[in-house]
C-alpha atoms as a PDB file:
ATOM      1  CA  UNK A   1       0.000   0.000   0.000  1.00  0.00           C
ATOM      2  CA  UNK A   2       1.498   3.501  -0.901  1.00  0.00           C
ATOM      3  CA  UNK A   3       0.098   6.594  -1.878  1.00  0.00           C
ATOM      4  CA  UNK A   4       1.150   8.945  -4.396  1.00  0.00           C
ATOM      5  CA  UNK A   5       0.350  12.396  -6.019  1.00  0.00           C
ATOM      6  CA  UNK A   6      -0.332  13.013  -9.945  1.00  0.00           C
ATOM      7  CA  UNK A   7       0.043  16.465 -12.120  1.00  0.00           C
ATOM      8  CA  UNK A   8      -3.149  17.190 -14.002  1.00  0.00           C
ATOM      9  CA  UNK A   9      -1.372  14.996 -16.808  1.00  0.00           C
ATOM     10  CA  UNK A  10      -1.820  12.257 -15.153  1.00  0.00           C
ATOM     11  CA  UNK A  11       1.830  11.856 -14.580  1.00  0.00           C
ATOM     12  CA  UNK A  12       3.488  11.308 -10.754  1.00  0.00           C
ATOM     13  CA  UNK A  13       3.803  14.354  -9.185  1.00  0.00           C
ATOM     14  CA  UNK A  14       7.578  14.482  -6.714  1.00  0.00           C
ATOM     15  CA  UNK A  15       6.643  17.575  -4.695  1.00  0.00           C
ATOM     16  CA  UNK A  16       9.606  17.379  -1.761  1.00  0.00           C
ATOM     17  CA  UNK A  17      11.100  20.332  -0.983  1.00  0.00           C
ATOM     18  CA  UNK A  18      12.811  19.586   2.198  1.00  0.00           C
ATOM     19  CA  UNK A  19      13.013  16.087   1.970  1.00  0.00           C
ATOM     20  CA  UNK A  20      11.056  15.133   5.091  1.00  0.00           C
ATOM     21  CA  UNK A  21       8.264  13.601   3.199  1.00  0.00           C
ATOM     22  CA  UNK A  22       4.924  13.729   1.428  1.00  0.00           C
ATOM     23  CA  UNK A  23       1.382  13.075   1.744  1.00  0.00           C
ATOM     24  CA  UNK A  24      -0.388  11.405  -1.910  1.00  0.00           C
ATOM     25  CA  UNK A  25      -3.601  11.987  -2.518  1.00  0.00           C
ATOM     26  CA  UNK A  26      -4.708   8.569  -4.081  1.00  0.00           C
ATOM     27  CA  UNK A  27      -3.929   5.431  -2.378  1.00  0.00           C
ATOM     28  CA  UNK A  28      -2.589   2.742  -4.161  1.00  0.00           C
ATOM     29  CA  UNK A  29      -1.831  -1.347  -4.260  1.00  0.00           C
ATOM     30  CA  UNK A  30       0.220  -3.275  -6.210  1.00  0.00           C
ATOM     31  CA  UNK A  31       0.321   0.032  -8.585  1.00  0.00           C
ATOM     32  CA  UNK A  32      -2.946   0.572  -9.067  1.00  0.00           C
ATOM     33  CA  UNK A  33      -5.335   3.490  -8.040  1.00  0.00           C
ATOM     34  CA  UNK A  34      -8.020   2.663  -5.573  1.00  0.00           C
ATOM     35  CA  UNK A  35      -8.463  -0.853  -6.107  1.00  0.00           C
ATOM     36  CA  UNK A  36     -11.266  -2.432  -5.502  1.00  0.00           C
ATOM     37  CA  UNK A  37     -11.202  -7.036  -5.749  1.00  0.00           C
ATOM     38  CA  UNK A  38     -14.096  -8.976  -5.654  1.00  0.00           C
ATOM     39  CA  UNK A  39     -13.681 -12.187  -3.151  1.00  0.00           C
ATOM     40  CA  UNK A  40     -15.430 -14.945  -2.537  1.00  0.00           C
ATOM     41  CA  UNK A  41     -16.876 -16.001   0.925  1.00  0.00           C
ATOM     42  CA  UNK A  42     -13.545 -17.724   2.538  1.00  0.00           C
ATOM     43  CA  UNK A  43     -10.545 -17.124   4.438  1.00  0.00           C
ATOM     44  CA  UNK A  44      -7.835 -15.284   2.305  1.00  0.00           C
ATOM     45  CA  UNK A  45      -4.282 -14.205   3.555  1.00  0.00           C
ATOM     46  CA  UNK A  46      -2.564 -10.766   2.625  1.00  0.00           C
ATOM     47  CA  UNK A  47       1.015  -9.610   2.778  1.00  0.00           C
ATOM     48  CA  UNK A  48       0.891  -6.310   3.945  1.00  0.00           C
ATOM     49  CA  UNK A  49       3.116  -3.550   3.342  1.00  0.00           C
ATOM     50  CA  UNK A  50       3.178   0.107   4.017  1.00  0.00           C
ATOM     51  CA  UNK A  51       5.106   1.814   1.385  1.00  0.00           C
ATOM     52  CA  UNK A  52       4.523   5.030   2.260  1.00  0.00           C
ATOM     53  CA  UNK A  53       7.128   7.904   2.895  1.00  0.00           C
ATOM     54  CA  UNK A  54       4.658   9.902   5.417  1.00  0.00           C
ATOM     55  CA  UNK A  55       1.318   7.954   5.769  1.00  0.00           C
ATOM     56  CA  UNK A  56       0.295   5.340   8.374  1.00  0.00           C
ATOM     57  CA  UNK A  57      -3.003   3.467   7.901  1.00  0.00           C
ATOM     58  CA  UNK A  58      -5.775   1.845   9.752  1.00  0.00           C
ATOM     59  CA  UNK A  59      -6.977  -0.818   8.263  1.00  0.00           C
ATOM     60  CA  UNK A  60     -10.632  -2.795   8.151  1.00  0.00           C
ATOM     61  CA  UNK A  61     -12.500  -4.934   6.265  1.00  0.00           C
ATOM     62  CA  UNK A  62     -15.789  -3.202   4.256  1.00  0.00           C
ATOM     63  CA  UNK A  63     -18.084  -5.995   6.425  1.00  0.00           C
ATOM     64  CA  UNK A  64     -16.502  -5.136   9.365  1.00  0.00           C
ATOM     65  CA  UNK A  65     -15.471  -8.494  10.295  1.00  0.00           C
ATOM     66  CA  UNK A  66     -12.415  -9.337  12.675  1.00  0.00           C
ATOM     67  CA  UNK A  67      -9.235 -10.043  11.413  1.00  0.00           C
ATOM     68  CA  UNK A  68      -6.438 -12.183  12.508  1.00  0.00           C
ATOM     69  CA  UNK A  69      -2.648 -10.656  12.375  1.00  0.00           C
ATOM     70  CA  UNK A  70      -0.484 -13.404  12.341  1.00  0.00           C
ATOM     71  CA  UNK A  71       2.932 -12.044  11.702  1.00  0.00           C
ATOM     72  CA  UNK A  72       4.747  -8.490  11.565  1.00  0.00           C
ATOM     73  CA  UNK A  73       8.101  -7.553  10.558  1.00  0.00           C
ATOM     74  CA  UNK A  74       9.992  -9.443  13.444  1.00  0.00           C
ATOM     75  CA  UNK A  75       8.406 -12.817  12.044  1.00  0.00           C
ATOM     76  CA  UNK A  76       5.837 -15.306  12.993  1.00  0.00           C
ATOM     77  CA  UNK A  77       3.842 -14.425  16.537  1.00  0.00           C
ATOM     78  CA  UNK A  78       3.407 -16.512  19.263  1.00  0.00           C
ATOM     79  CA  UNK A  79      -0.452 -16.729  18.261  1.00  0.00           C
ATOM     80  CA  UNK A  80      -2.801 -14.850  15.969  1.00  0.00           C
ATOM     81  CA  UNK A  81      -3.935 -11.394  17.223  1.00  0.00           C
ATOM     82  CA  UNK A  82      -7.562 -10.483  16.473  1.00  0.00           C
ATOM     83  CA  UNK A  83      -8.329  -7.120  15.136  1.00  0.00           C
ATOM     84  CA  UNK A  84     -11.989  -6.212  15.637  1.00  0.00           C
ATOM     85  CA  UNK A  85     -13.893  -3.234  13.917  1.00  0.00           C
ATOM     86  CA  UNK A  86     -12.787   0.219  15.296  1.00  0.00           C
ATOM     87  CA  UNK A  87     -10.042  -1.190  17.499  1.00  0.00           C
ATOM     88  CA  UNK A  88      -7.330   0.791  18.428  1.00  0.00           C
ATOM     89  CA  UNK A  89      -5.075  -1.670  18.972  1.00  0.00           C
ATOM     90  CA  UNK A  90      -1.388  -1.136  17.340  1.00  0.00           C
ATOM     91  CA  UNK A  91      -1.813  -4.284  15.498  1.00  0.00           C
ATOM     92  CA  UNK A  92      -4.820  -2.496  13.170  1.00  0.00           C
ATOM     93  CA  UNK A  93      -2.298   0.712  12.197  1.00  0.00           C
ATOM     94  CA  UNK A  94       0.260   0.248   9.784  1.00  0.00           C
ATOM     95  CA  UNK A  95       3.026   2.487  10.060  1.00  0.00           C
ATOM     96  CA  UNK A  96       5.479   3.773   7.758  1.00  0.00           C
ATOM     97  CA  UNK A  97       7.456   0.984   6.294  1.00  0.00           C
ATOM     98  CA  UNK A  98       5.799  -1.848   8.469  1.00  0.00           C
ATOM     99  CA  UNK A  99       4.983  -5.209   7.070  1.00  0.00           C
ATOM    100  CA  UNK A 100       2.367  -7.562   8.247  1.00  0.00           C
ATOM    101  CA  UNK A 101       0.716 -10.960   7.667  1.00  0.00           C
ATOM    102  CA  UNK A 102      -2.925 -10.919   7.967  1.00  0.00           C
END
């Protein structure tokens, strides 16, 4: 998951004066603006990374279902950790250049 910025053009737009970092204004995965991927009923499992310069994310499913993290950057965890709808537990945020296993 990144985001980026694009000139009128439709061309990527680097706007980084000091170097600190930049906020996009279209989110994207796997290169692609805003996707959107049908799924069946049934347990799927996503490798997660944020590829973002500035931008941390919370993420959720559209049903609002739980979700089980199962690994971060440091590797497997010692069990699954459930992320239910509107929790503000660290494992539903993403931060900048964090990977996880959901």
């Amino acid at each position: 998951i990144t985001d980026a910025m694009f000139n009128a053009d439709g061309q990527l737009a680097l706007d980084i004066p000091d170097l600190k970092g930049s906020w996009g204004d279209v989110i994207m995965v796997n290169g692609t603006p805003w996707p959107a991927m049908p799924v069946q009923r049934r347990k799927y499992r996503f490798r997660i990374l944020n590829g973002c310069v500035s931008r941390s994310f919370f993420l959720r499913l559209s049903t609002n279902d739980t979700f089980q993290v199962i690994a971060t950057d440091a590797g497997l965890m010692p069990a699954p950790a459930t992320v239910r709808r509107k929790s503000r537990r660290v494992l539903g945020v993403f931060m900048v250049r964090e990977r996880r296993e959901r």
